[in-house]
Protein backbone atom coordinates (compact mmCIF):
# COMPACT_ATOMS: atom_id res chain seq x y z
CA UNK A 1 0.00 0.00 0.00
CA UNK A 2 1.17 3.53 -0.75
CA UNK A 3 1.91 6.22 1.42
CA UNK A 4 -0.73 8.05 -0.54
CA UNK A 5 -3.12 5.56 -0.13
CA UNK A 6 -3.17 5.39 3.87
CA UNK A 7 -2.94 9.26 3.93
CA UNK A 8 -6.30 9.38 1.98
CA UNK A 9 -7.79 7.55 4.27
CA UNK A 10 -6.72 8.75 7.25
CA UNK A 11 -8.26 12.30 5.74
CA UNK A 12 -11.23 11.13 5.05
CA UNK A 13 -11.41 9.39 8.64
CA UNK A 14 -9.42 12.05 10.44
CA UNK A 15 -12.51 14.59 9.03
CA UNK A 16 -15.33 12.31 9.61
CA UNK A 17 -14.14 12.01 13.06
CA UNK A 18 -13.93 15.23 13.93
CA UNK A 19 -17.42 16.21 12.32
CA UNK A 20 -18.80 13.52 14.40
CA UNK A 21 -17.02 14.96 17.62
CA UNK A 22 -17.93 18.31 17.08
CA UNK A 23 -21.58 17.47 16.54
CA UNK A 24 -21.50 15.38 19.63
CA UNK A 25 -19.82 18.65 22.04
CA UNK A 26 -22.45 20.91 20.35
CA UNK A 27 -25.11 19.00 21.80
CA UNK A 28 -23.46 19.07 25.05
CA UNK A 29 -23.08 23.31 24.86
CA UNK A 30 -25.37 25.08 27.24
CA UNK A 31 -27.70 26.35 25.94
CA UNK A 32 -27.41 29.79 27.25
CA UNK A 33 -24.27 30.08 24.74
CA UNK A 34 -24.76 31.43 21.12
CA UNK A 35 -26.08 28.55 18.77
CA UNK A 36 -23.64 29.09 16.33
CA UNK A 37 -22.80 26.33 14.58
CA UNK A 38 -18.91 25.48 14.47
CA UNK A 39 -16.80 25.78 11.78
CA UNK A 40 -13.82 23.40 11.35
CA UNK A 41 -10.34 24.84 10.22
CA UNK A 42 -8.51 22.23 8.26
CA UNK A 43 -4.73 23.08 9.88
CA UNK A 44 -2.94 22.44 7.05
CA UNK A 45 0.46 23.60 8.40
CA UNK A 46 3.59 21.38 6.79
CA UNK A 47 1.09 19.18 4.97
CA UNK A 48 1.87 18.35 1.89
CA UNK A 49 -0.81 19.71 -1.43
CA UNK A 50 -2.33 16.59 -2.18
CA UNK A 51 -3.49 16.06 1.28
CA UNK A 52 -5.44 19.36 1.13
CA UNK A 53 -6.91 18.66 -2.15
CA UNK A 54 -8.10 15.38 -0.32
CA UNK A 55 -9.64 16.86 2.06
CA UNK A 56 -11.19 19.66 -0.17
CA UNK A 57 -12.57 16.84 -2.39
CA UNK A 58 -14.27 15.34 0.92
CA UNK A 59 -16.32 18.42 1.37
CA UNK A 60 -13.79 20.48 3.63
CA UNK A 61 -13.84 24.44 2.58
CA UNK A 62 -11.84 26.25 5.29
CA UNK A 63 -7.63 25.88 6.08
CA UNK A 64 -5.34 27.66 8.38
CA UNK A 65 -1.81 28.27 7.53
CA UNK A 66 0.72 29.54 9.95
CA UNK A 67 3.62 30.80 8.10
CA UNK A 68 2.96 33.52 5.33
CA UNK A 69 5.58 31.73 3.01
CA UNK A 70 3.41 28.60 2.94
CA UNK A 71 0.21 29.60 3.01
CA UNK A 72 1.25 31.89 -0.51
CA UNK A 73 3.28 28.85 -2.04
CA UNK A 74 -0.22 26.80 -0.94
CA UNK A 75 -2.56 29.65 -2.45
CA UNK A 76 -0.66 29.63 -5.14
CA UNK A 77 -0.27 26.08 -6.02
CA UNK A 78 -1.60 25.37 -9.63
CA UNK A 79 -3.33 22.16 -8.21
CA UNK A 80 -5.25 24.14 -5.58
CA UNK A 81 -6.09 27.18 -8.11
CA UNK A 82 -7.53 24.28 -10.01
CA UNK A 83 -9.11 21.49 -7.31
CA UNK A 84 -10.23 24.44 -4.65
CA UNK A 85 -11.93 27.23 -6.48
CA UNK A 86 -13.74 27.79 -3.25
CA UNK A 87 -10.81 26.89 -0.76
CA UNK A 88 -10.86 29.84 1.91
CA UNK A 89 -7.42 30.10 3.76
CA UNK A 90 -7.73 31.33 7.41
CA UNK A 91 -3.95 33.00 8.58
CA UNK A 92 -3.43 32.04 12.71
CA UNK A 93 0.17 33.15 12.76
CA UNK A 94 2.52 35.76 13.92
CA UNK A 95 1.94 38.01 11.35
CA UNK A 96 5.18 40.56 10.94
CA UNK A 97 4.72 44.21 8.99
CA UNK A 98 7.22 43.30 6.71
CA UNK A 99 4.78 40.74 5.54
CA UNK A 100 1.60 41.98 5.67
CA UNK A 101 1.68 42.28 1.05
CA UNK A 102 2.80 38.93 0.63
CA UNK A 103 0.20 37.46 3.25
CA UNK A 104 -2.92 39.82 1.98
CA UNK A 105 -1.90 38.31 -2.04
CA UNK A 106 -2.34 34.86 -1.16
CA UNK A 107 -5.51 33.65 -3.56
CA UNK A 108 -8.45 32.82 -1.66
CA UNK A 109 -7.44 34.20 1.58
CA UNK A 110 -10.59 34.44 3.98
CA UNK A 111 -9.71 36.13 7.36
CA UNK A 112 -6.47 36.96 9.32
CA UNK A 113 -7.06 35.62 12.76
CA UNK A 114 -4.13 37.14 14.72
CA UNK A 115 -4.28 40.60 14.71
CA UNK A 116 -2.86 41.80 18.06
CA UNK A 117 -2.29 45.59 17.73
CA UNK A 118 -3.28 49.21 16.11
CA UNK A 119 -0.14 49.26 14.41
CA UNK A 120 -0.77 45.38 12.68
CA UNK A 121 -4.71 46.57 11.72
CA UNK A 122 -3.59 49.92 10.13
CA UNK A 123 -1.57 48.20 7.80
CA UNK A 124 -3.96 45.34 6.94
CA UNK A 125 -6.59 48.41 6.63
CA UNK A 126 -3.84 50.51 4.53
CA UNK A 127 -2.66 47.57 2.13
CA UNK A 128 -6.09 45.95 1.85
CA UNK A 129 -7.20 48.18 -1.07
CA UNK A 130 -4.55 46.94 -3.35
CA UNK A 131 -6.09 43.69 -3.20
CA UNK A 132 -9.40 43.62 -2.44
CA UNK A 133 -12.35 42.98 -5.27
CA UNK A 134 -14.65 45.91 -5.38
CA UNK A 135 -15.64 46.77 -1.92
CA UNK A 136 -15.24 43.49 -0.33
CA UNK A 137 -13.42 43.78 3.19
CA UNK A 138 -10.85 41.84 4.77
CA UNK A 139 -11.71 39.78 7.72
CA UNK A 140 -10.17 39.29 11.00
CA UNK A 141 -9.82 38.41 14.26
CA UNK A 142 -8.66 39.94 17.29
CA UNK A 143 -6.09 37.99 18.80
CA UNK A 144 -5.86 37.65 22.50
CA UNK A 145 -3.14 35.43 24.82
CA UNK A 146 -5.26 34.66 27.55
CA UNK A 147 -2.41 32.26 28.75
CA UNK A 148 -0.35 35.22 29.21
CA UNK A 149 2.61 33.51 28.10
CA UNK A 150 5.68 35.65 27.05
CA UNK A 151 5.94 33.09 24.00
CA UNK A 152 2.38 33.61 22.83
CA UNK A 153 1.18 36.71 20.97
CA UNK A 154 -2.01 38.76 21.19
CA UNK A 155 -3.15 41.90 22.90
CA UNK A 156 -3.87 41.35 26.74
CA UNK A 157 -7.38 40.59 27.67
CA UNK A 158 -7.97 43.87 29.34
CA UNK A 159 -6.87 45.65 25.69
CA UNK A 160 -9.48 43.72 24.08
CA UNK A 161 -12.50 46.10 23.68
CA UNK A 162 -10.24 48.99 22.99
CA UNK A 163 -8.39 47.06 19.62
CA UNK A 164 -12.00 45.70 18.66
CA UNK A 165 -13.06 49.80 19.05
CA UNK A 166 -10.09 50.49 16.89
CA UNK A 167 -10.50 48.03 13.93
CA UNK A 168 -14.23 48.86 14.28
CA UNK A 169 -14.24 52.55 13.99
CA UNK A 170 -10.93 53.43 12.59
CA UNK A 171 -10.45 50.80 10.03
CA UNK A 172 -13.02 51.10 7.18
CA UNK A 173 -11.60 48.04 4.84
CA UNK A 174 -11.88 45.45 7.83
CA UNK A 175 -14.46 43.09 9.07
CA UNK A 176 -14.09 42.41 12.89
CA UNK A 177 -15.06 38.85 12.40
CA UNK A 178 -14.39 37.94 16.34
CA UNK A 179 -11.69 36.99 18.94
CA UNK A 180 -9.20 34.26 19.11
CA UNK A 181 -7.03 32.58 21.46
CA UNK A 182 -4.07 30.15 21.64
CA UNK A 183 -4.34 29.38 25.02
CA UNK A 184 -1.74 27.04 26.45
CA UNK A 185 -1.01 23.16 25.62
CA UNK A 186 -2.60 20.07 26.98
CA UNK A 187 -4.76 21.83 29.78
CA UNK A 188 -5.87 19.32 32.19
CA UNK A 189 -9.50 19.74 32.00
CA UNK A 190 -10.07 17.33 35.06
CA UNK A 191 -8.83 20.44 36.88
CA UNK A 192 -12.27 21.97 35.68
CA UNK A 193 -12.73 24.56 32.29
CA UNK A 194 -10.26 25.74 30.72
CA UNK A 195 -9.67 29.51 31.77
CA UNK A 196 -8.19 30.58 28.32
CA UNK A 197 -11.56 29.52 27.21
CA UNK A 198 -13.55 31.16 29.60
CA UNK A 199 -11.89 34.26 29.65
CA UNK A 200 -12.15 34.48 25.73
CA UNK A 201 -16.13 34.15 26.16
CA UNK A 202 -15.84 36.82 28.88
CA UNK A 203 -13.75 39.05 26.33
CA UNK A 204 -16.51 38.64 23.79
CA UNK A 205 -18.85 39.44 26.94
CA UNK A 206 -17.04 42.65 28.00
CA UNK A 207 -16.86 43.69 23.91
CA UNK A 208 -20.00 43.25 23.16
CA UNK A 209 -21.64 45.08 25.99
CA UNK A 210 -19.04 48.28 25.79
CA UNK A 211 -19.59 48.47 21.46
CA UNK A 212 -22.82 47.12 21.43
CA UNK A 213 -22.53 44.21 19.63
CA UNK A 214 -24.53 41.64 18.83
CA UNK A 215 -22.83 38.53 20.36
CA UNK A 216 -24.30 36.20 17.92
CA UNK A 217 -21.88 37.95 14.98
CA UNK A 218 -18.78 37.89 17.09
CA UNK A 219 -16.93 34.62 16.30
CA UNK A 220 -14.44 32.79 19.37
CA UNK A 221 -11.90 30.99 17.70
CA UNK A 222 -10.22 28.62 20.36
CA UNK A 223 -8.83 24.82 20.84
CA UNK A 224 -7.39 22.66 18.51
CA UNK A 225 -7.12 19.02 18.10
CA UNK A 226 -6.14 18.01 21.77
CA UNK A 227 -9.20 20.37 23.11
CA UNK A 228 -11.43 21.55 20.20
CA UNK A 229 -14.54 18.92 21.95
CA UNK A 230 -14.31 21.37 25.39
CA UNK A 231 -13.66 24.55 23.60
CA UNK A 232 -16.88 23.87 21.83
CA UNK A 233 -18.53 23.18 25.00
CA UNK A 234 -17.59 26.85 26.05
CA UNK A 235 -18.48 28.63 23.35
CA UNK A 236 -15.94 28.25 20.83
CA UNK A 237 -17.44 28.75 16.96
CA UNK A 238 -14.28 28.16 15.22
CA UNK A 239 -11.93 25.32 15.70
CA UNK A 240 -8.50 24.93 13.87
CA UNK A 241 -7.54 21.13 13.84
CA UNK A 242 -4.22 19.67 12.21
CA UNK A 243 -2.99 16.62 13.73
CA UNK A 244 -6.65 14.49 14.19
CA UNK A 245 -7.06 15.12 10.19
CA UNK A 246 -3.97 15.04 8.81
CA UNK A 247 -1.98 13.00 11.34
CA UNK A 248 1.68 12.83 11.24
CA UNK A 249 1.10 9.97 13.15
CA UNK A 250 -1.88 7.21 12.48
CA UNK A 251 -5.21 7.98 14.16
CA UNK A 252 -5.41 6.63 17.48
CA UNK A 253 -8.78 4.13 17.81
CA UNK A 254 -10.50 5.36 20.48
């Protein structure tokens, strides 16, 4: 058997899998949280292009990237120009000034989930016209490191409501499309909820009450393949899962 061959399938399983567990935490969400239904980012970070064409073919739509030098060569790919007309690329990396051009160029490119200062959204506002189709905005995400972990980026949760304010009012090309979180590694949830989780939801609280938003339009993007089931259960409406589609190791059977 080729390595293609067990890769296919453990895409289409890996994504089956995960639909299935995401259905299953949704119907375990209070109901006092926004029924949004989740939307599953394909992390398709060091994966090769055929695997993401797999994937596409079974029906998934949205990818992240984390490096702007992939996620272009990706975009860019003549396979995925062809395969994924309607492939839409979600960016959840550091995102550096210097590279703001090259990132906003990248074919298909949906939403920018890390935005973490003034400075980053005035030049994703600025740039944003040379790019854009008619009067089409960008969107994106304010990132927050509710871990606060010196090696995790984002604004602090207390700056939250005062970058959403600035993206909001100041930046006319942008679509604040929510917050999103990082959060630290293999959080023992026996120890109870995840705070990163629950002080993301209280972030989208806080905003929402001081702009007066509608909390049913303001996205949380938070956990990932070890935690995306609980993240779910606290309100998350976007999770970005690599490992439990694409694998670099075989799917465990649970």
């Amino acid at each position: 058997m080729s390595d293609d061959k067990t890769d296919e399938v453990d895409v289409m399983y890996g994504l089956k899998t995960v639909l299935a567990q995401i259905e299953g935490a949704v119907a375990r969400r209070s109901k006092d949280l926004p029924q949004i239904s989740p939307k599953l980012v394909a992390v398709s970070k060091i994966k090769p292009v055929p695997l993401i064409i797999q994937a596409y073919e079974a029906g998934q739509r949205h990818f992240g990237e984390n490096y702007v030098n992939e996620l272009v060569e990706k975009a860019h790919d003549p396979q995925i120009l062809e395969k994924c007309k309607e492939i839409k690329w979600h960016f959840i990396g550091h995102l550096q000034s210097n590279k703001v051009n090259k990132c906003l160029g990248a074919p298909g490119l949906y939403v920018v989930e890390t935005v973490e200062s003034e400075k980053l959204a005035y030049n994703l506002n600025k740039q944003w016209v040379k790019f854009r189709k008619e009067d089409e905005k960008l969107n994106v995400m304010v990132q927050v490191n509710t871990s606060g972990e010196e090696a995790k980026n984002g604004i602090e949760p207390s700056q939250a409501t005062n970058l959403v304010e600035y993206v909001i009012k100041q930046c006319p090309n942008l679509n604040f499309q929510g917050l999103m979180t990082i959060g630290q590694y293999d959080y023992d949830t026996s120890l109870g909820p995840n705070p990163d989780f629950l002080s993301l939801a209280k972030c989208r609280q806080e905003v929402c009450e001081k702009l007066n938003l509608d909390i049913n339009n303001v996205e949380l993007s938070m956990g990932m393949s070890t935690d995306f089931e609980h993240a779910i259960e606290l309100g998350a409406t976007t999770v970005r899962v690599g490992s439990k589609i694409f694998g670099a190791r075989p799917l465990k059977k649970h």
